[in-house]
Protein backbone atom coordinates (compact mmCIF):
# COMPACT_ATOMS: atom_id res chain seq x y z
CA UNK A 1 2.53 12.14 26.76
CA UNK A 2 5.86 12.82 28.92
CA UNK A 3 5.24 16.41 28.73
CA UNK A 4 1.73 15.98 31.02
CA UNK A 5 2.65 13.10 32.72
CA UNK A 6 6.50 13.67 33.81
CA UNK A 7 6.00 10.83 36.73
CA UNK A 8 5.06 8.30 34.39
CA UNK A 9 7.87 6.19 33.17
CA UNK A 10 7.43 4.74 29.72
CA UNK A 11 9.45 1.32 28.51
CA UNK A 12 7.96 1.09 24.43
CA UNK A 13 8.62 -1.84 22.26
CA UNK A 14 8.14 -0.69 18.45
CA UNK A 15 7.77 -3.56 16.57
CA UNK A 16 5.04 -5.23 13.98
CA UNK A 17 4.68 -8.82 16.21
CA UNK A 18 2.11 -10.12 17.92
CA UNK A 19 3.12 -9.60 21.70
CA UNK A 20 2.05 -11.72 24.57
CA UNK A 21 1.12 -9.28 26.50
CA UNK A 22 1.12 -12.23 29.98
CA UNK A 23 4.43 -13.86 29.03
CA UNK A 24 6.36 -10.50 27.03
CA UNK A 25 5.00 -8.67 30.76
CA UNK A 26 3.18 -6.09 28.77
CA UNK A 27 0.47 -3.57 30.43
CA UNK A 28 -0.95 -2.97 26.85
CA UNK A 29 -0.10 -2.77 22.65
CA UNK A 30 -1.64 -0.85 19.89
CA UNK A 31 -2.88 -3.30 17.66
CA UNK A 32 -3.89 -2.37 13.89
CA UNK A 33 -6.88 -4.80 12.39
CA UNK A 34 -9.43 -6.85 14.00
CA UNK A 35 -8.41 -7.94 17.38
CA UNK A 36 -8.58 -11.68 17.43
CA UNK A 37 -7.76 -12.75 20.77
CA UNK A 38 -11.58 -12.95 22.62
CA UNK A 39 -9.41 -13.01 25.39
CA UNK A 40 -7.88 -9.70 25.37
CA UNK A 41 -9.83 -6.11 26.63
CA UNK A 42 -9.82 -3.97 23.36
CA UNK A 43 -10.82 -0.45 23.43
CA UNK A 44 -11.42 1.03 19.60
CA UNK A 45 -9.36 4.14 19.36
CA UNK A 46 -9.01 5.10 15.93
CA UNK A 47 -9.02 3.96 11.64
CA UNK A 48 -6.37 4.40 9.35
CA UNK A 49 -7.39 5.29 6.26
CA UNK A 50 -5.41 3.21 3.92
CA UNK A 51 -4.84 3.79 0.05
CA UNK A 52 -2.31 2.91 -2.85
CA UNK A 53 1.02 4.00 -3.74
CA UNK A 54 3.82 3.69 -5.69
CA UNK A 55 7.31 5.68 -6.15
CA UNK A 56 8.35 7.85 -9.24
CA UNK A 57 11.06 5.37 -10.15
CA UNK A 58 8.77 2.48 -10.17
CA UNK A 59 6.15 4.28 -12.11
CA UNK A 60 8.61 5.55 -14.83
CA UNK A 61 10.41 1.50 -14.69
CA UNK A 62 6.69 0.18 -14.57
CA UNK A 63 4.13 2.77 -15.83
CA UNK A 64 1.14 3.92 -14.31
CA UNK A 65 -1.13 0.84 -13.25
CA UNK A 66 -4.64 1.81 -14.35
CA UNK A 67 -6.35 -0.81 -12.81
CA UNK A 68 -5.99 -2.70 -9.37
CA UNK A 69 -5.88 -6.26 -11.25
CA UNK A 70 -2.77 -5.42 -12.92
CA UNK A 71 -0.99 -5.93 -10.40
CA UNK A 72 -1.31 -9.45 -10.56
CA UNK A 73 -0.26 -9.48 -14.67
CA UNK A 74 3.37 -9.67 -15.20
CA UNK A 75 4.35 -6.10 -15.45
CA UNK A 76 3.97 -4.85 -12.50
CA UNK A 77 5.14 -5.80 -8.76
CA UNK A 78 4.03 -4.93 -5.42
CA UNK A 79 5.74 -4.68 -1.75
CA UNK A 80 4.51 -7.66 0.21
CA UNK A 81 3.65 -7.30 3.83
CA UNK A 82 3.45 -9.93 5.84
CA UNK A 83 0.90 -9.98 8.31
CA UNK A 84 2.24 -11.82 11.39
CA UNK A 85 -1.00 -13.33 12.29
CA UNK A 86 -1.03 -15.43 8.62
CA UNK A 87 3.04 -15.64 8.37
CA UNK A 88 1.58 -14.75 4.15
CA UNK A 89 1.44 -11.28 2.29
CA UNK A 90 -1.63 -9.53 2.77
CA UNK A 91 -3.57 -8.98 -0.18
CA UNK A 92 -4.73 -5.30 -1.58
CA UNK A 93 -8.77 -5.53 -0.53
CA UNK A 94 -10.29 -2.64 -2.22
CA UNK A 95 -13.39 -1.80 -4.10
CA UNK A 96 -15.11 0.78 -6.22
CA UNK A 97 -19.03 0.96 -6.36
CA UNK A 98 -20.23 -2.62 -6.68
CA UNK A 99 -16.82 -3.73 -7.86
CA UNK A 100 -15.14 -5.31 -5.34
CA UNK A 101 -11.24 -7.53 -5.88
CA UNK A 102 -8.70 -8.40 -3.73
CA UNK A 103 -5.13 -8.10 -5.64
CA UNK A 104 -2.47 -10.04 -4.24
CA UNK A 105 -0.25 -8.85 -6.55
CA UNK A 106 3.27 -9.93 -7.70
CA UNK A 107 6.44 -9.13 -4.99
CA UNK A 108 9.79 -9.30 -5.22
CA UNK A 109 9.94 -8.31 -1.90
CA UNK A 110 8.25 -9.35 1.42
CA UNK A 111 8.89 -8.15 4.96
CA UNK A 112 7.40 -7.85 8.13
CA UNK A 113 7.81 -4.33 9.32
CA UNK A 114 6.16 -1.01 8.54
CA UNK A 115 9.48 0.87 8.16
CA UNK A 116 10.83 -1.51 6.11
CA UNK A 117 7.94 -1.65 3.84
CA UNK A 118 7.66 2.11 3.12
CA UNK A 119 11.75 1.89 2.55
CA UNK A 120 10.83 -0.66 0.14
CA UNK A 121 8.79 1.19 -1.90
CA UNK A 122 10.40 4.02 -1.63
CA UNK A 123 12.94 2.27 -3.38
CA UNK A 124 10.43 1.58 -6.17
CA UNK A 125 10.41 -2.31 -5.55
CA UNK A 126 6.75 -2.14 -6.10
CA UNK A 127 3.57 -0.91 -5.32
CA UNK A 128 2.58 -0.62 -1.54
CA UNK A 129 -0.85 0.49 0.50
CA UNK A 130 -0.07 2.57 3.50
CA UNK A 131 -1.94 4.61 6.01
CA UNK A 132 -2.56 8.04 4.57
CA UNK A 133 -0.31 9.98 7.96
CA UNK A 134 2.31 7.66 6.56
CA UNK A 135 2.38 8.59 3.02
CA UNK A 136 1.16 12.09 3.25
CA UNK A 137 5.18 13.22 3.74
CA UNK A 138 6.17 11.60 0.69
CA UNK A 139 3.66 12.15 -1.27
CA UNK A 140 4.31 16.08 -0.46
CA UNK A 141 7.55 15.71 -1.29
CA UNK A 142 7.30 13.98 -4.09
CA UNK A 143 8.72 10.84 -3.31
CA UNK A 144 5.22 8.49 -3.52
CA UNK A 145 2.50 8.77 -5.58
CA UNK A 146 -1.29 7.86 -5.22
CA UNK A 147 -2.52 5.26 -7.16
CA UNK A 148 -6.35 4.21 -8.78
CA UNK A 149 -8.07 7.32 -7.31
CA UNK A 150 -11.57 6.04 -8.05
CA UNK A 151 -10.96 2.93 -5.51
CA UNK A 152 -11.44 2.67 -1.90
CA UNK A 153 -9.63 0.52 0.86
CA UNK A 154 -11.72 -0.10 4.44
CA UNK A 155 -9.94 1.74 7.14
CA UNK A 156 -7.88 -0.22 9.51
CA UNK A 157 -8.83 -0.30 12.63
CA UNK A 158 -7.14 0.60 15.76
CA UNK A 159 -7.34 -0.48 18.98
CA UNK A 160 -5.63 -0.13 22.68
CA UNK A 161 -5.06 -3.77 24.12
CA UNK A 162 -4.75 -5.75 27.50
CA UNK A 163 -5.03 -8.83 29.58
CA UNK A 164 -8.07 -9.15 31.32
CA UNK A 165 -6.85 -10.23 34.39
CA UNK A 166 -4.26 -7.26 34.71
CA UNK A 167 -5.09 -4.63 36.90
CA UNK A 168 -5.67 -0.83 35.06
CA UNK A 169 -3.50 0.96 37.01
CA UNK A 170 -4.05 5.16 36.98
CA UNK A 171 -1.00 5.56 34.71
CA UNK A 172 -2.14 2.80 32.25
CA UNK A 173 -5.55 4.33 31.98
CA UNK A 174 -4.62 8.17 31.61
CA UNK A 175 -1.91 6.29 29.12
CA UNK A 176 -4.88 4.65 26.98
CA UNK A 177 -7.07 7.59 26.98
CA UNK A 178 -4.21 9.65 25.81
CA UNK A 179 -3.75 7.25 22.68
CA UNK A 180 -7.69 7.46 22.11
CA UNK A 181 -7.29 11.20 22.51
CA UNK A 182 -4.35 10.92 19.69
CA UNK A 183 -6.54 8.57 17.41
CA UNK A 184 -9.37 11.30 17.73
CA UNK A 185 -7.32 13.55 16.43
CA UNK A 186 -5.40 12.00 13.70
CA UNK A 187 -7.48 8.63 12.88
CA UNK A 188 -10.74 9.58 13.71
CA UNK A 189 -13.39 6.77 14.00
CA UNK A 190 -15.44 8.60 11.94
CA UNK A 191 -13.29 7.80 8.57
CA UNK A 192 -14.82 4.68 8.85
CA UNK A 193 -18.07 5.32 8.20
CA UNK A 194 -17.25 8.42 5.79
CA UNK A 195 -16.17 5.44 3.21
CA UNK A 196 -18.70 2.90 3.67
């Protein structure tokens, strides 16, 4: 972005909380899932495809899980997440034909940011589900492997955020159309209804 738009002056906050964006000062956020504030303006820029992993060392401490409701049985664990809308571990939502489960599976660990998730499970503490531009590294290098092939997870959606009441300057608006430009690219609305 700071290549085309050297007068533009960014200040970025990476972090997996629910901002303020009135009180925190904020122009806008990228917010993964449904946008819950009716409050906010929310442009859709993207999905993440999301599926299920795990790390060699789990999988050789663990064995394979061959079905999404083991994880809930007591031999295997997962990587919680939690979601800082609930303050609780997000459950695995996934389905395959008419077969549809939510697994909220058994952690030993539970934290609230992305990087420390993936570090998690890279760790083998459990099984995780990550966006596939997260995993694809590490699973190309070995270091995470897919899990229950034959199942599907709903994309995450993506969206640009602000306050109604805050004015869209020029910079904030070439900014937001270069993140939907991104999203086009890399998390394509389109995923979404590829799975469905």
């Amino acid at each position: 972005f700071l290549a085309t738009h050297a007068e533009v002056s960014l200040d970025v906050s990476l972090n997996d909380r629910v901002v303020d964006l009135v009180s925190d000062k904020v122009d806008c956020v990228v917010r993964g899932g449904t946008i819950t504030n009716p409050s906010l303006i929310a442009r859709h820029v993207g999905a993440l495809a999301l599926r299920v992993y795990a790390a060699p060392s789990y999988l050789q401490r663990c064995g394979p899980p061959q079905h999404p409701t083991e994880l809930q049985g007591p031999h295997h664990h997962t990587v919680g997440f939690v979601w800082a809308r609930t303050g609780k571990p997000l459950p695995l939502a996934m389905r395959r034909g008419h077969e549809q489960l939510q697994a909220q599976g058994r952690y030993v660990c539970a934290v609230d940011d992305g990087n420390a998730y993936l570090a998690a499970g890279l760790a083998g503490l459990g099984v995780l589900c990550l966006p596939d531009y997260m995993a694809k590294p590490h699973v190309a290098g070995g270091t995470l492997v897919p899990l229950f092939a034959d199942w599907q997870m709903d994309p995450m959606p993506l969206h640009v955020a602000y306050a109604p009441h805050r004015h869209v300057s020029a910079k904030l608006r070439v900014f937001i159309d270069w993140v939907a430009a991104l999203m086009t690219e890399h998390a394509p609305l389109q995923a979404q209804l590829a799975i469905k």
